[in-house]
N, C-alpha and C. Protein backbone atom coordinates (compact mmCIF):
# COMPACT_ATOMS: atom_id res chain seq x y z
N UNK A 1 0.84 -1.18 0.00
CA UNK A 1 0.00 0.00 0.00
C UNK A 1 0.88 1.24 0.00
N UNK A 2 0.59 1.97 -0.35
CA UNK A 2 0.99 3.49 -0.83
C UNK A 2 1.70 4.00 0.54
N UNK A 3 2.38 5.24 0.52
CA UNK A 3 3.08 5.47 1.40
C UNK A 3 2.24 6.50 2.31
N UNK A 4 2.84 7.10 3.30
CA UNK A 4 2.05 8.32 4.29
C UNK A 4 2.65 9.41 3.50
N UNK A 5 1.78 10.40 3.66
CA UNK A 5 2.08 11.77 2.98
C UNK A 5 1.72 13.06 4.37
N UNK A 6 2.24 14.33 4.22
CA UNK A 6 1.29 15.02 5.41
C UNK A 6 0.36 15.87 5.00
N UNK A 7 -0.32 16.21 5.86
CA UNK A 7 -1.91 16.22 5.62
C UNK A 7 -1.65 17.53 4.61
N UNK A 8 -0.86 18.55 4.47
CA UNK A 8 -0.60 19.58 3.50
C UNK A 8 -0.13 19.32 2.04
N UNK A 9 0.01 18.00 2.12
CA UNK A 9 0.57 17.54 0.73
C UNK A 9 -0.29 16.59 -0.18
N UNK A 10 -0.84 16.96 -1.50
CA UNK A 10 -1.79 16.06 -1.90
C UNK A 10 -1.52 15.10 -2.21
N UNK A 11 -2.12 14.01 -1.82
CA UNK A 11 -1.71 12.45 -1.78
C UNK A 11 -1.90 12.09 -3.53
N UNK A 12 -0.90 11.31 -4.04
CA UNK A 12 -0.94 10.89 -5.44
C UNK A 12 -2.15 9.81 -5.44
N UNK A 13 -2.78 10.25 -6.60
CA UNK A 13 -3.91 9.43 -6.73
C UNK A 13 -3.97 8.32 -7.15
N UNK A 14 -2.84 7.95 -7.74
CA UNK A 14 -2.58 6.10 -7.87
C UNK A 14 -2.12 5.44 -6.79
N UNK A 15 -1.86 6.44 -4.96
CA UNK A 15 -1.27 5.46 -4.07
C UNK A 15 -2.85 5.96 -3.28
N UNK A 16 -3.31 6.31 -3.46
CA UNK A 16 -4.90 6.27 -2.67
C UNK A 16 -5.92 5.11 -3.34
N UNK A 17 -5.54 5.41 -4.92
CA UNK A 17 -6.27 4.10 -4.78
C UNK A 17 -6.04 2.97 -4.82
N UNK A 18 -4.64 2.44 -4.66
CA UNK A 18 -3.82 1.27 -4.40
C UNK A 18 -4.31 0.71 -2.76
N UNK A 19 -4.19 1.89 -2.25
CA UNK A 19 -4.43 1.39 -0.85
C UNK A 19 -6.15 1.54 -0.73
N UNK A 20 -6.91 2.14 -1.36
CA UNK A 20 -8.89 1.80 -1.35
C UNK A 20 -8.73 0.28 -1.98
N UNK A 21 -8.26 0.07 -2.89
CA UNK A 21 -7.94 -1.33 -3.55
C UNK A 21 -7.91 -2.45 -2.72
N UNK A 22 -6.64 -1.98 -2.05
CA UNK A 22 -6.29 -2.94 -1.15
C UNK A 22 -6.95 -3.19 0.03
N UNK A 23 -7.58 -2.26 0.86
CA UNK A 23 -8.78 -2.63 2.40
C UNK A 23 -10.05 -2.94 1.12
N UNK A 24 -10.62 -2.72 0.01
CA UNK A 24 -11.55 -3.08 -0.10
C UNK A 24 -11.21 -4.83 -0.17
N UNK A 25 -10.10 -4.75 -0.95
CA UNK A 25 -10.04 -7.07 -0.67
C UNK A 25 -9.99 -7.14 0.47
N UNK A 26 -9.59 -6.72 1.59
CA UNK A 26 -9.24 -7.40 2.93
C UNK A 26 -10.65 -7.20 3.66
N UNK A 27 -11.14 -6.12 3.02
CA UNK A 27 -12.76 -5.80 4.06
C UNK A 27 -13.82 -7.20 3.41
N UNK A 28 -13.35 -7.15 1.78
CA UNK A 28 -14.19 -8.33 1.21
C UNK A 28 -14.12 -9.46 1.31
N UNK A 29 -12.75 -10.09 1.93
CA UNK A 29 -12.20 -11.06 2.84
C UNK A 29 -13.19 -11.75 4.09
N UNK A 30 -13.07 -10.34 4.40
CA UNK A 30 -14.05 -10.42 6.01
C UNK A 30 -16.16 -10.74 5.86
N UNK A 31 -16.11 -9.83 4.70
CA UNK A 31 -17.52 -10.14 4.68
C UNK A 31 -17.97 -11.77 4.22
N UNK A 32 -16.95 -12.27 3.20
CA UNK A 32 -17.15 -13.63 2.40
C UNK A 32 -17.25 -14.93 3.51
N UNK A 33 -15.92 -14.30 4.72
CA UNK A 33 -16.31 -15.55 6.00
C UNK A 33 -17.71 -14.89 6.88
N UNK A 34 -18.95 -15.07 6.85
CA UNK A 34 -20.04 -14.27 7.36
C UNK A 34 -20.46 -15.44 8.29
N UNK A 35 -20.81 -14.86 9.28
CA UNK A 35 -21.35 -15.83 10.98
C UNK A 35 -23.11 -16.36 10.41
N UNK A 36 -23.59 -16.93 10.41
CA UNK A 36 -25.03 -17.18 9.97
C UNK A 36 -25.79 -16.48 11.02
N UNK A 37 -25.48 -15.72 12.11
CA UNK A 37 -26.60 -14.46 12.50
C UNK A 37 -25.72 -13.29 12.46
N UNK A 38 -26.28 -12.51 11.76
CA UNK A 38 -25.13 -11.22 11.65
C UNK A 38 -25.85 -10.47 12.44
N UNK A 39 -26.19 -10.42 13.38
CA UNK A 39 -26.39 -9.40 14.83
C UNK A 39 -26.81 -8.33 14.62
N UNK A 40 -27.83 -8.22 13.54
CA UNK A 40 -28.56 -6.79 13.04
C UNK A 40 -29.56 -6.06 14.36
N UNK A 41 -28.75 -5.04 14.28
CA UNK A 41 -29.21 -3.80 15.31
C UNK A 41 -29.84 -2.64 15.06
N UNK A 42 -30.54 -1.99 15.49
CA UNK A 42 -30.92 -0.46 15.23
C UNK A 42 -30.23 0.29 15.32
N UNK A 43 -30.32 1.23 14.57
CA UNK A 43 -29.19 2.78 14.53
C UNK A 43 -30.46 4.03 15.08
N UNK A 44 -30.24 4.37 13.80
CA UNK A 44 -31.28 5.93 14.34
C UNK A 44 -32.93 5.50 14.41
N UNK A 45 -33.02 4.58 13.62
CA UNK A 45 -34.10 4.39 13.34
C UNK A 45 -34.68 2.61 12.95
N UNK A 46 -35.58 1.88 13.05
CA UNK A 46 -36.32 0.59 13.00
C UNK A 46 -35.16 0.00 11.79
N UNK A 47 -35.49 0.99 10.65
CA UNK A 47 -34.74 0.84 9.37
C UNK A 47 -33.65 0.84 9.38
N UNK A 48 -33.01 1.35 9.55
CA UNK A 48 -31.88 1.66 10.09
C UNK A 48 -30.80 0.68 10.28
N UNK A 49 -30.32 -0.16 10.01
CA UNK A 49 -29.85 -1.22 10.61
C UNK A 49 -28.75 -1.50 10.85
N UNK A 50 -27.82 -2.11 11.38
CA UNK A 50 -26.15 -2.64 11.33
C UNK A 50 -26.40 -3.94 11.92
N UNK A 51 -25.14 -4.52 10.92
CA UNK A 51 -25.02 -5.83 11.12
C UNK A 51 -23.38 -5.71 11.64
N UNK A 52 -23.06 -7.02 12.65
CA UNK A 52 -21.66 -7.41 13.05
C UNK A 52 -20.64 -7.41 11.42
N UNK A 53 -21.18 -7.76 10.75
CA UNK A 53 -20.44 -7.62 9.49
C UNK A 53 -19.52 -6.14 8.61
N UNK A 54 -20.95 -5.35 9.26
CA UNK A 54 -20.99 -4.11 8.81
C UNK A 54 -19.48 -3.51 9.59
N UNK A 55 -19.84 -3.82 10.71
CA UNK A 55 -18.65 -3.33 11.82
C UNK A 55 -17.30 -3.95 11.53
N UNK A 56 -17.59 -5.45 10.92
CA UNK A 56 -16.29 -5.84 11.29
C UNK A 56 -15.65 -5.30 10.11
N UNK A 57 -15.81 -5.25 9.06
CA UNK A 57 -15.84 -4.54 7.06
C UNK A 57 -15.01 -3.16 7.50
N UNK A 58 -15.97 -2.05 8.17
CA UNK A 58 -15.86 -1.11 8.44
C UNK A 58 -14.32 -0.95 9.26
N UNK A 59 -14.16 -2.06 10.45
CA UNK A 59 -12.97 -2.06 11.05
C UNK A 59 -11.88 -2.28 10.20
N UNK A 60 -12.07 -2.94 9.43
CA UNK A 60 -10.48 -3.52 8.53
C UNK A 60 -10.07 -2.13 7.69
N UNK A 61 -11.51 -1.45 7.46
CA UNK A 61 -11.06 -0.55 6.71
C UNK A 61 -10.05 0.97 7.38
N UNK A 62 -10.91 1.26 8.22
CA UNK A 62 -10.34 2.30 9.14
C UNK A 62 -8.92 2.38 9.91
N UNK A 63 -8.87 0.77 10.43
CA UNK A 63 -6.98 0.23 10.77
C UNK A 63 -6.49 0.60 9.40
N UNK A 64 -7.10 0.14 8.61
CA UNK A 64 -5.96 0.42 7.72
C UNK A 64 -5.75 1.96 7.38
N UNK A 65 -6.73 2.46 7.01
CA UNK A 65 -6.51 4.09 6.53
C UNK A 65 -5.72 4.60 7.88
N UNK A 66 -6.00 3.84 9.05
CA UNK A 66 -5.23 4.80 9.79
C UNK A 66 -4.10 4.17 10.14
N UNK A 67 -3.42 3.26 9.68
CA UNK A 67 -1.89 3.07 9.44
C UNK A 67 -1.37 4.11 8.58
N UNK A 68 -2.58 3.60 7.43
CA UNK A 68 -1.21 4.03 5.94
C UNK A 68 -1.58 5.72 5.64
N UNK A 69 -2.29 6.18 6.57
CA UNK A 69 -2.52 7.91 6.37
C UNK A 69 -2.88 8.11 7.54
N UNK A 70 -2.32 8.47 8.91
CA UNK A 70 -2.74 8.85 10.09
C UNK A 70 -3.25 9.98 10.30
N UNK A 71 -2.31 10.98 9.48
CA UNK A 71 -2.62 12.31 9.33
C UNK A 71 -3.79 12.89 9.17
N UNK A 72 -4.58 12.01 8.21
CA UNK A 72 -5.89 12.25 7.11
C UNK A 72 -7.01 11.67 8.13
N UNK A 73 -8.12 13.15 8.17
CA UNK A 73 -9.52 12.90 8.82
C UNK A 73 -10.44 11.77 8.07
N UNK A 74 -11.05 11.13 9.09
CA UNK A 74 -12.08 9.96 8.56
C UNK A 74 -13.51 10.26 9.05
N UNK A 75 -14.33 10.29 8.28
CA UNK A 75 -15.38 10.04 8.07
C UNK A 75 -16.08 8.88 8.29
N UNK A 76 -16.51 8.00 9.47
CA UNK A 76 -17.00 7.00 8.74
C UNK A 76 -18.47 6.55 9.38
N UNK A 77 -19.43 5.55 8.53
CA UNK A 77 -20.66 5.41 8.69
C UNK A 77 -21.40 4.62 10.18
N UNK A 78 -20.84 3.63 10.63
CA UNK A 78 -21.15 3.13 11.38
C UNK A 78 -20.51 3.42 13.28
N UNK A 79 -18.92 3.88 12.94
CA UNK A 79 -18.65 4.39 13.90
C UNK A 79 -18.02 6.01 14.31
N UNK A 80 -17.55 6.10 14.95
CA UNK A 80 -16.68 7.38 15.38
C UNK A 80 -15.25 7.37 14.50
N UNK A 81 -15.08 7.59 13.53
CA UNK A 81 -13.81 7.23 13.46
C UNK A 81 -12.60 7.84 14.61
């Protein structure tokens, strides 16, 4: 995966998406071994839902962005990043 850059310097766009590339196989890794109850919960709303999957997907992804870019703010859906 692509190298760290600091947060003032624009990250080259073939090592951002080398490394989206790369947590998306390892997140897709994680979803393909799936538990037969995925522990679907409420969020804001009935609809709303999260599954243990969702979380665990979400985790592989975020360790990683925050190895390989510590610097760089995250956004993300299910938790606090």
């Amino acid at each position: 995966m692509g190298a760290t850059t600091s947060p003032s310097v624009i990250p080259d766009p073939a090592e951002v998406l080398e490394l989206a590339l790369g947590l998306a196989d390892v997140a897709a890794s994680v979803l393909r071994d799936r538990p037969s109850d995925l522990g679907a919960t409420a969020k804001s709303t009935p609809t709303d839902v999260v599954t243990v999957m969702d979380k665990a997907a979400e985790r592989v992804i975020l360790d990683g962005l925050r190895g390989a870019r510590p610097d760089d703010a995250i956004v993300s859906e299910e938790s606090p990043a």
